[in-house]
Each structure stands twice: as structure tokens, then as C-alpha cells.
N, C-alpha and C. Protein backbone atom coordinates (compact mmCIF):
# COMPACT_ATOMS: atom_id res chain seq x y z
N UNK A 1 218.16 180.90 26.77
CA UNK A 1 216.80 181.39 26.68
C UNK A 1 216.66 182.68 27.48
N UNK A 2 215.81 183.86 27.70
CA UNK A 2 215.35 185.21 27.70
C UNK A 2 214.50 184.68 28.86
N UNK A 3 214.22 185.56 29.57
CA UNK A 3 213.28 185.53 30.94
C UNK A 3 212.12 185.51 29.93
N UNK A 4 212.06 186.33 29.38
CA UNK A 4 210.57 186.42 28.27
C UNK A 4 210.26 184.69 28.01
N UNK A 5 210.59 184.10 27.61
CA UNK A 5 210.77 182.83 26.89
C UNK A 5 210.52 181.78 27.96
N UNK A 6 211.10 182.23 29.39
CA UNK A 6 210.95 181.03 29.93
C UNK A 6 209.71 181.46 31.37
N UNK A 7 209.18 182.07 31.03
CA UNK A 7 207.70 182.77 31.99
C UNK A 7 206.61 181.67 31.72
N UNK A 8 206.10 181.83 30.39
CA UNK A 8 205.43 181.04 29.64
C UNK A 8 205.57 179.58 30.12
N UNK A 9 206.45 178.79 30.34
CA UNK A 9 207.07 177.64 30.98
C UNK A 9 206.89 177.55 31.86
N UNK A 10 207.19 178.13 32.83
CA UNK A 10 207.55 178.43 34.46
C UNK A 10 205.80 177.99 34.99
N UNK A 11 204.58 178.55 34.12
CA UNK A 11 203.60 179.12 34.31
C UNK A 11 202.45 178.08 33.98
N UNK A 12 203.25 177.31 33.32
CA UNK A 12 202.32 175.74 32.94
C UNK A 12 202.70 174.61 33.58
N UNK A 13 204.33 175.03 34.43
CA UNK A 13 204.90 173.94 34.69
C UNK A 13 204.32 173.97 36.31
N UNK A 14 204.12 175.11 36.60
CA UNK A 14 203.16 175.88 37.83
C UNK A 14 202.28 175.07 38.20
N UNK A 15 201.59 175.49 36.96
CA UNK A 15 200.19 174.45 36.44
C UNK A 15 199.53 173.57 36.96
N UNK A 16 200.67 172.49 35.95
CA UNK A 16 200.76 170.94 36.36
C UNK A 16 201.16 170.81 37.44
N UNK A 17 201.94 171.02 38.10
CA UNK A 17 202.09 170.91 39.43
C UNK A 17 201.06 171.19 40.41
N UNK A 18 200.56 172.45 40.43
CA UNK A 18 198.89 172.42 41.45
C UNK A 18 198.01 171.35 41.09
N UNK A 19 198.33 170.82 39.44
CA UNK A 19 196.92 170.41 39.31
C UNK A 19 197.18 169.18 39.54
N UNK A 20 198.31 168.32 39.74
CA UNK A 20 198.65 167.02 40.02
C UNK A 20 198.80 167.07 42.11
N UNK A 21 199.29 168.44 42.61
CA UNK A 21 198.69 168.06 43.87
C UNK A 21 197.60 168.03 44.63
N UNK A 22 196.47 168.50 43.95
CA UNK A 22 195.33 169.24 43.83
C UNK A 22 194.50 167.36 43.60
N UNK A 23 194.68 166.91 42.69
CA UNK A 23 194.16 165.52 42.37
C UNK A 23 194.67 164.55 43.52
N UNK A 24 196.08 164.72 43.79
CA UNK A 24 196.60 163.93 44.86
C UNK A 24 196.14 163.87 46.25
N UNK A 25 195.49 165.43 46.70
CA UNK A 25 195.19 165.32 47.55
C UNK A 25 193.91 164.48 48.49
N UNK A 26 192.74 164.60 46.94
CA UNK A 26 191.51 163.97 46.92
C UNK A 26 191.84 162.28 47.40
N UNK A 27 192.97 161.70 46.42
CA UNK A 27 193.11 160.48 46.58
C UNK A 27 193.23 160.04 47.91
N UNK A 28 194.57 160.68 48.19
CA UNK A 28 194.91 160.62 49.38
C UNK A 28 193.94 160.60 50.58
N UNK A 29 193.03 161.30 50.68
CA UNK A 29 191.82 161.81 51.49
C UNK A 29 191.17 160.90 51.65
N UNK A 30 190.65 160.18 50.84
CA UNK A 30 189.72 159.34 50.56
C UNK A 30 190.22 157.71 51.21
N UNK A 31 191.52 157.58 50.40
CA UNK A 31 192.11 156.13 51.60
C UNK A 31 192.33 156.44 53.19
N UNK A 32 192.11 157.82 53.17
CA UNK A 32 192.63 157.76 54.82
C UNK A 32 191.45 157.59 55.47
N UNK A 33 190.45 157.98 55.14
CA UNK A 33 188.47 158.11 55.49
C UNK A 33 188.38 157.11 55.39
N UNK A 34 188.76 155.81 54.17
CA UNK A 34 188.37 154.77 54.66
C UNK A 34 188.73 154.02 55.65
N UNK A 35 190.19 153.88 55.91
CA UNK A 35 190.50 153.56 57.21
C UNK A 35 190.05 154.18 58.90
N UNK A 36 189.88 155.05 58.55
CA UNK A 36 189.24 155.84 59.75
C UNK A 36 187.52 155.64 59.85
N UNK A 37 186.73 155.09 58.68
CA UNK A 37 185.96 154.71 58.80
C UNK A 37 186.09 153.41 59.68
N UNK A 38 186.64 152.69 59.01
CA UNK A 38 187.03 151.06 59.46
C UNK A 38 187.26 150.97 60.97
N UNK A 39 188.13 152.05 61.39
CA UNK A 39 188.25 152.24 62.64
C UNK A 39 186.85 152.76 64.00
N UNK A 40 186.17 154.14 63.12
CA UNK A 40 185.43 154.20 63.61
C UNK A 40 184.21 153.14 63.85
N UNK A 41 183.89 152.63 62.71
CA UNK A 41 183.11 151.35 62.76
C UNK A 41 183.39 150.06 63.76
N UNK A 42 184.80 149.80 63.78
CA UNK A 42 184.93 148.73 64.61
C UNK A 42 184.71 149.16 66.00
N UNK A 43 185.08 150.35 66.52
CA UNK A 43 185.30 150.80 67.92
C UNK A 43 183.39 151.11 68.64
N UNK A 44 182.64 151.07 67.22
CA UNK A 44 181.25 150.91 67.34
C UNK A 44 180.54 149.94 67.84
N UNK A 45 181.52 149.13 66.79
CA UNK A 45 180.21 147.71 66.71
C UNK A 45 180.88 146.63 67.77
N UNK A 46 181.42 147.19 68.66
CA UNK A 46 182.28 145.95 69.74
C UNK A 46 182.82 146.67 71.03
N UNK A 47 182.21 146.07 72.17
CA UNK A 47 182.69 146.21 73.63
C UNK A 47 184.05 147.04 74.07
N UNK A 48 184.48 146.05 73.61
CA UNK A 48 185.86 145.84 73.80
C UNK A 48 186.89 145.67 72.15
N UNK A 49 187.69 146.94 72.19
CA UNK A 49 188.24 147.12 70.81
C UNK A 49 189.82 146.90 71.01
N UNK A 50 190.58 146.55 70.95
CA UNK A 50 192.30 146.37 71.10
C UNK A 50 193.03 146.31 69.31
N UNK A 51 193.55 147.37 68.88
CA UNK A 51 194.18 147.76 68.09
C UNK A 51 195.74 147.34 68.32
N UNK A 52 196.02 145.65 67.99
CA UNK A 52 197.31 145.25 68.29
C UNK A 52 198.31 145.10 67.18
N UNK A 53 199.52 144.01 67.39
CA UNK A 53 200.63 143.71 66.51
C UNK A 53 200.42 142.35 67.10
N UNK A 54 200.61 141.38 66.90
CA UNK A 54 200.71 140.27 66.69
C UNK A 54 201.87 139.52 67.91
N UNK A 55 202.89 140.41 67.75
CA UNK A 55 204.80 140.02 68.15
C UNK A 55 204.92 140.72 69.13
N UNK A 56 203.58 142.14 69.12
CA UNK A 56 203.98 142.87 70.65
C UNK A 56 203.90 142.62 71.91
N UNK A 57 204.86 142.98 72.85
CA UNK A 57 204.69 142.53 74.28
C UNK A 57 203.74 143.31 74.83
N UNK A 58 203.80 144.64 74.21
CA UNK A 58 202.85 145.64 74.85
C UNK A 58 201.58 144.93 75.06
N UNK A 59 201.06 144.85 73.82
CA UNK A 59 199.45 144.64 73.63
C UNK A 59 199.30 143.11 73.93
N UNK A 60 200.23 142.06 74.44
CA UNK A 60 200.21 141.32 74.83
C UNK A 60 199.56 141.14 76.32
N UNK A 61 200.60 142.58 77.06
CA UNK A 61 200.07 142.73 78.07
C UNK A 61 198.50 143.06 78.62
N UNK A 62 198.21 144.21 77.31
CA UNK A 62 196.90 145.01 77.76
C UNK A 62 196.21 143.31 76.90
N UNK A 63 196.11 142.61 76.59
CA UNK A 63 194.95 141.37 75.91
C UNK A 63 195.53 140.52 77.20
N UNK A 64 196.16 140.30 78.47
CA UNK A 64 196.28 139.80 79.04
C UNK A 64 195.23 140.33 80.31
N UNK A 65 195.24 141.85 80.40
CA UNK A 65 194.15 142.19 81.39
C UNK A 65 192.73 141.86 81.06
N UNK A 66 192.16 141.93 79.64
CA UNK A 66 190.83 141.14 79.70
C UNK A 66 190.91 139.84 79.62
N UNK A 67 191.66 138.90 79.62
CA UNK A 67 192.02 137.50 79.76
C UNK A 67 191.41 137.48 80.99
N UNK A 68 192.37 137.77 81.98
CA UNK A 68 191.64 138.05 83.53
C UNK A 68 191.20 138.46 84.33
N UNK A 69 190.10 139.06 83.62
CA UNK A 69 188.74 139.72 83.50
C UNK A 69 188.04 139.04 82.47
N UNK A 70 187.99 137.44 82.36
CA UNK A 70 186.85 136.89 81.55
C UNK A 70 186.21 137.58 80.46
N UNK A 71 187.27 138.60 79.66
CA UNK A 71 186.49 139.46 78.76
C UNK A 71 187.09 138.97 77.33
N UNK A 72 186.54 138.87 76.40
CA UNK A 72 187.06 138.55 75.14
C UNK A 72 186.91 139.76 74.46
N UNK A 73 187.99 140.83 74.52
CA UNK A 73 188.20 142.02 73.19
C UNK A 73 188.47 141.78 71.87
N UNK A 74 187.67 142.47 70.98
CA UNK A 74 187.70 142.20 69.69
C UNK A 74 189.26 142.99 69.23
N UNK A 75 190.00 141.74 68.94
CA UNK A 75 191.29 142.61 68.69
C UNK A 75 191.74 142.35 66.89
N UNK A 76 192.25 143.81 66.71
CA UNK A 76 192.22 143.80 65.37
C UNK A 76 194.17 144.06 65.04
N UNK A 77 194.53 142.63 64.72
CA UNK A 77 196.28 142.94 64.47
C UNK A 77 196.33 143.51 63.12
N UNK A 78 197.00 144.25 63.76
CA UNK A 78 197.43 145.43 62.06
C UNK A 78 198.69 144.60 61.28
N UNK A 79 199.51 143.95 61.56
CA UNK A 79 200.38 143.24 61.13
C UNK A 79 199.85 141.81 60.38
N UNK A 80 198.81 141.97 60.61
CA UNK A 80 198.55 140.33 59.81
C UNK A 80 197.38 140.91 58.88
N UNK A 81 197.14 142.38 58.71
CA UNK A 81 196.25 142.85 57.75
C UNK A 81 197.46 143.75 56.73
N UNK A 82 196.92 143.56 55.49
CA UNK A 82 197.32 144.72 54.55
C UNK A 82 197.25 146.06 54.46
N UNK A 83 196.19 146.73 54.95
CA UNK A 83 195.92 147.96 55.40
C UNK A 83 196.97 148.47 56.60
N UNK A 84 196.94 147.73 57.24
CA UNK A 84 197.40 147.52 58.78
C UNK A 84 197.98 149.18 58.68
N UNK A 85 198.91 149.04 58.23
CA UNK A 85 199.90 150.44 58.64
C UNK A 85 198.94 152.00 58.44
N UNK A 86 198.48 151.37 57.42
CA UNK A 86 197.15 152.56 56.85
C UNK A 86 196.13 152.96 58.55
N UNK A 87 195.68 151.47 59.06
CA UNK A 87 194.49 151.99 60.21
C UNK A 87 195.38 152.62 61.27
N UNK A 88 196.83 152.10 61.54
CA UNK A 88 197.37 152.80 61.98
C UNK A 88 197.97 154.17 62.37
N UNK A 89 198.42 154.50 61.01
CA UNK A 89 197.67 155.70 60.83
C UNK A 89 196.81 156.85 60.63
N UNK A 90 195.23 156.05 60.82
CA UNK A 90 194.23 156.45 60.56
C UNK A 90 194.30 156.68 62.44
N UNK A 91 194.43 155.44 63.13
CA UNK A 91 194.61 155.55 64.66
C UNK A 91 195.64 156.75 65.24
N UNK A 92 196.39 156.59 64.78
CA UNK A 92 197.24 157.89 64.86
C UNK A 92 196.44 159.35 65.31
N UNK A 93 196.27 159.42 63.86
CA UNK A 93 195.12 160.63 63.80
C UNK A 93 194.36 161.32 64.64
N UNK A 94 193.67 160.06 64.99
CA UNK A 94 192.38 160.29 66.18
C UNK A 94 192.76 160.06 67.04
N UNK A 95 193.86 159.94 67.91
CA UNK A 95 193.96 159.11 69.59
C UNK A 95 195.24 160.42 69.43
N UNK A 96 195.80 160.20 68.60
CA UNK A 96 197.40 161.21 68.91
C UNK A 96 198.28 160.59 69.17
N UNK A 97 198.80 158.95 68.78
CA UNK A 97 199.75 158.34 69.11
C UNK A 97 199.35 157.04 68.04
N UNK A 98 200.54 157.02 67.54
CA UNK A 98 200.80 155.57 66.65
C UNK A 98 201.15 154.61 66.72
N UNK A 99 201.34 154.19 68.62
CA UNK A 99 201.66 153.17 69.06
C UNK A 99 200.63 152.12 68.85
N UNK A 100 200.97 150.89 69.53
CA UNK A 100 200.21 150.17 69.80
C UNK A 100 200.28 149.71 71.00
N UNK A 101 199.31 149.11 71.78
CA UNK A 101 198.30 148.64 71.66
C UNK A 101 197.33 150.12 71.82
N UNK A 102 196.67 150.05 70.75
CA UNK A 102 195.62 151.10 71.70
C UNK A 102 194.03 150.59 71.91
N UNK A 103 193.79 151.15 72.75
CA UNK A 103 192.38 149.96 73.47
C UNK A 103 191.26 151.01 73.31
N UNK A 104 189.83 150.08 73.07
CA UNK A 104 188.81 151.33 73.73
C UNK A 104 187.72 150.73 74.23
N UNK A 105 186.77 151.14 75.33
CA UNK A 105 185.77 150.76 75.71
C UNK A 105 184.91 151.25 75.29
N UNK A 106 183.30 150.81 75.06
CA UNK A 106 182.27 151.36 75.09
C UNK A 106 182.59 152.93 73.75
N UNK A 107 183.39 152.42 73.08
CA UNK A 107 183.37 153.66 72.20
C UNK A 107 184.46 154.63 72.88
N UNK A 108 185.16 154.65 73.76
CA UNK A 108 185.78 155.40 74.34
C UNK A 108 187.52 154.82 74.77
N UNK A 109 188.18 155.89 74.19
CA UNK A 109 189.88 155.64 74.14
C UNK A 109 190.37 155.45 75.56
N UNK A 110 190.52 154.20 75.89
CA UNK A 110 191.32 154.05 76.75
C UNK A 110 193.13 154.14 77.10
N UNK A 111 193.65 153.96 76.30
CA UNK A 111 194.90 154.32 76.01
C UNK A 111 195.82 152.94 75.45
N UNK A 112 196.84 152.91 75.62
CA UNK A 112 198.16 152.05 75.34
C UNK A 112 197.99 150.75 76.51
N UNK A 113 198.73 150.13 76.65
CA UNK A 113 199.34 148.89 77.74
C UNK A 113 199.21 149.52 78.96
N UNK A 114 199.79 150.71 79.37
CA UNK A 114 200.59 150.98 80.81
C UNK A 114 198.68 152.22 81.41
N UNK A 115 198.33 152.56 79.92
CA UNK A 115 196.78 153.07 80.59
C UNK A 115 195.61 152.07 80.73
N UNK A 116 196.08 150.61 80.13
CA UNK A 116 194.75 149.57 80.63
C UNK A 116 195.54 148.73 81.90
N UNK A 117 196.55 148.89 81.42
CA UNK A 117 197.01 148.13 83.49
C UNK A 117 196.56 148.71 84.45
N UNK A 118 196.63 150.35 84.33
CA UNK A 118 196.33 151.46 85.59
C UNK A 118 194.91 151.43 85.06
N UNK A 119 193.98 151.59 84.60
CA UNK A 119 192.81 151.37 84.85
C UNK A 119 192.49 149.93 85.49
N UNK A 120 192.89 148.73 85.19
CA UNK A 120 192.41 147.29 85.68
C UNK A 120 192.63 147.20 87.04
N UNK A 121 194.19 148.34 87.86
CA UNK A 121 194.85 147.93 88.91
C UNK A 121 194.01 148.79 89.66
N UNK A 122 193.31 150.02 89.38
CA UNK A 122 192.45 150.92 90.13
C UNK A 122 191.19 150.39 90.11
N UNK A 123 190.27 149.77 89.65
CA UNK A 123 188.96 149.17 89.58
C UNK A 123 188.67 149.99 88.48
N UNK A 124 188.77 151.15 87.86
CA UNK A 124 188.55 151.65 86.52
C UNK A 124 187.49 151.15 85.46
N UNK A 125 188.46 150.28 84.95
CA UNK A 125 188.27 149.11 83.77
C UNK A 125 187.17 148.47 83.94
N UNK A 126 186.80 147.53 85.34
CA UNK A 126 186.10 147.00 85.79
C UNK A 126 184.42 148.01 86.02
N UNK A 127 185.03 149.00 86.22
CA UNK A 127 183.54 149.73 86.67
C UNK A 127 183.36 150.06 85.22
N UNK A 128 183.75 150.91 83.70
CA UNK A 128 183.75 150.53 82.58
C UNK A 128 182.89 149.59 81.89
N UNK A 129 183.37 148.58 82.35
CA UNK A 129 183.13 147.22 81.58
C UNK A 129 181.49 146.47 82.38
N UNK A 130 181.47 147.50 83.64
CA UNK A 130 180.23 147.11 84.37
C UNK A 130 180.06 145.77 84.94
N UNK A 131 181.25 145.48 85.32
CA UNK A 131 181.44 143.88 85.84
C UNK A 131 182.25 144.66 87.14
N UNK A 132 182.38 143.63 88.52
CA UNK A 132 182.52 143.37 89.39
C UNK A 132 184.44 143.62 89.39
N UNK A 133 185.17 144.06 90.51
CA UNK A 133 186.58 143.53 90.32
C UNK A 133 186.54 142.65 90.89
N UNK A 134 187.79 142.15 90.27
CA UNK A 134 188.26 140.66 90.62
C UNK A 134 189.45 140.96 91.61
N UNK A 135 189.81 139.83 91.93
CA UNK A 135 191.66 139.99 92.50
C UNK A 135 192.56 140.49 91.51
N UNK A 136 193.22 141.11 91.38
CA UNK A 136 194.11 141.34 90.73
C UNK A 136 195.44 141.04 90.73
N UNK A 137 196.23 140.54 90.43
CA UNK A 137 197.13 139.82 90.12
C UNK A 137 198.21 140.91 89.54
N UNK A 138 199.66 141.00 89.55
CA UNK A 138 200.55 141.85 89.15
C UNK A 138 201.24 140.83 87.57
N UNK A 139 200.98 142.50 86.76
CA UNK A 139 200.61 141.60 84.99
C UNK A 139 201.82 141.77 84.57
């Protein structure tokens, strides 16, 4: 085939291609908003938010500091949801890390495991949470 011959081609095949990433992108957009909705919503409507795994030691640890602190955090395991990997990455997004556990108070990112220990072990957490410290105990 002639460069002439294959322009014409090149130029639709162009095309389809913008216009299939162009559609993709919308989709895409739209599942990630909902999870980031989901996220934003939960970190709303609850005290205490813990974004865990089920099997992790991490977030074992940080659901062990409101244990003792009489606090019950609304914890949401991404592993025993279908979305899971999705809010995860919706968490990602907004905090800047795709680990887990990630915690928040009062609407506000507290961090991973090793940033709710150092808040609980400084009185932090406690002044936060607007409760009293307790003894603290090594977690």
C-alpha cells in the first residue's frame, strides 16, 4: 500500500482510539467518585473511622488502641467487601498512601498503625476523641 492509501486509515484508526479513551475515561471517573464518595461519607457519618484488612497485624494494632480507650471505631474491612480494593484506592488518592490501616477522627486523617500508637502514647488521640487519658499500656 502507498502512504496516500494508508493516511486515510491511520486517521480513523486515530479516531477510534480517542474516542474509545475519551468514553473510558468518563467510566472510569465515575467508579472512582463513587468510592471516594463512600469514603467520604463514612469518614462523615462516624467518630471514629478505621479503614482495615481483616488478617492485618497493622490495623489490628491501631483497633487495639481504641479497644483501650473504651472506644468502638467504625471499621470498614476492605477484604471482606467487593469494592474493597476500589475504596482503597479511592483511600489512596486522598490520604497519599494505600496502606492500611488508615484511621480518622472527627473527619480528620490520622494516619496508619505506628501514627495512632504515637498519638494514643502522647495523649493526642485522647485529647481528639475529648475523653480523659488513661494508663497506657505498651501495644
Amino acid at each position: 500500500m502507498t502512504a496516500r492509501r494508508l493516511t486515510p486509515m491511520i486517521s480513523v484508526l486515530t479516531l477510534a482510539i480517542a474516542t474509545l479513551l475519551f468514553w473510558a475515561s468518563f467510566s472510569g471517573a465515575s467508579a472512582k467518585s463513587s468510592e471516594a464518595a463512600f469514603v467520604e461519607k463514612t469518614i462523615s457519618s462516624h467518630k471514629i473511622v478505621i479503614f482495615s484488612k481483616s488478617y492485618c497485624p497493622y490495623c489490628r494494632r491501631a483497633k487495639s488502641v481504641f479497644k483501650e480507650l473504651n472506644m468502638a471505631p467504625h471499621v470498614v474491612e476492605l477484604d471482606e467487601r467487593d469494592d474493597g480494593w476500589n475504596i482503597q484506592d479511592a483511600l489512596g488518592e486522598m490520604v497519599g498512601r494505600r496502606t492500611v490501616p488508615q484511621v480518622f477522627i472527627n473527619g480528620k486523617h490520622i494516619g496508619g498503625s505506628d501514627d495512632t500508637v504515637e498519638a494514643y502514647e502522647s495523649g493526642k488521640l485522647a485529647q481528639l476523641l475529648g475523653i480523659a487519658a488513661s494508663g497506657k499500656d505498651d501495644l
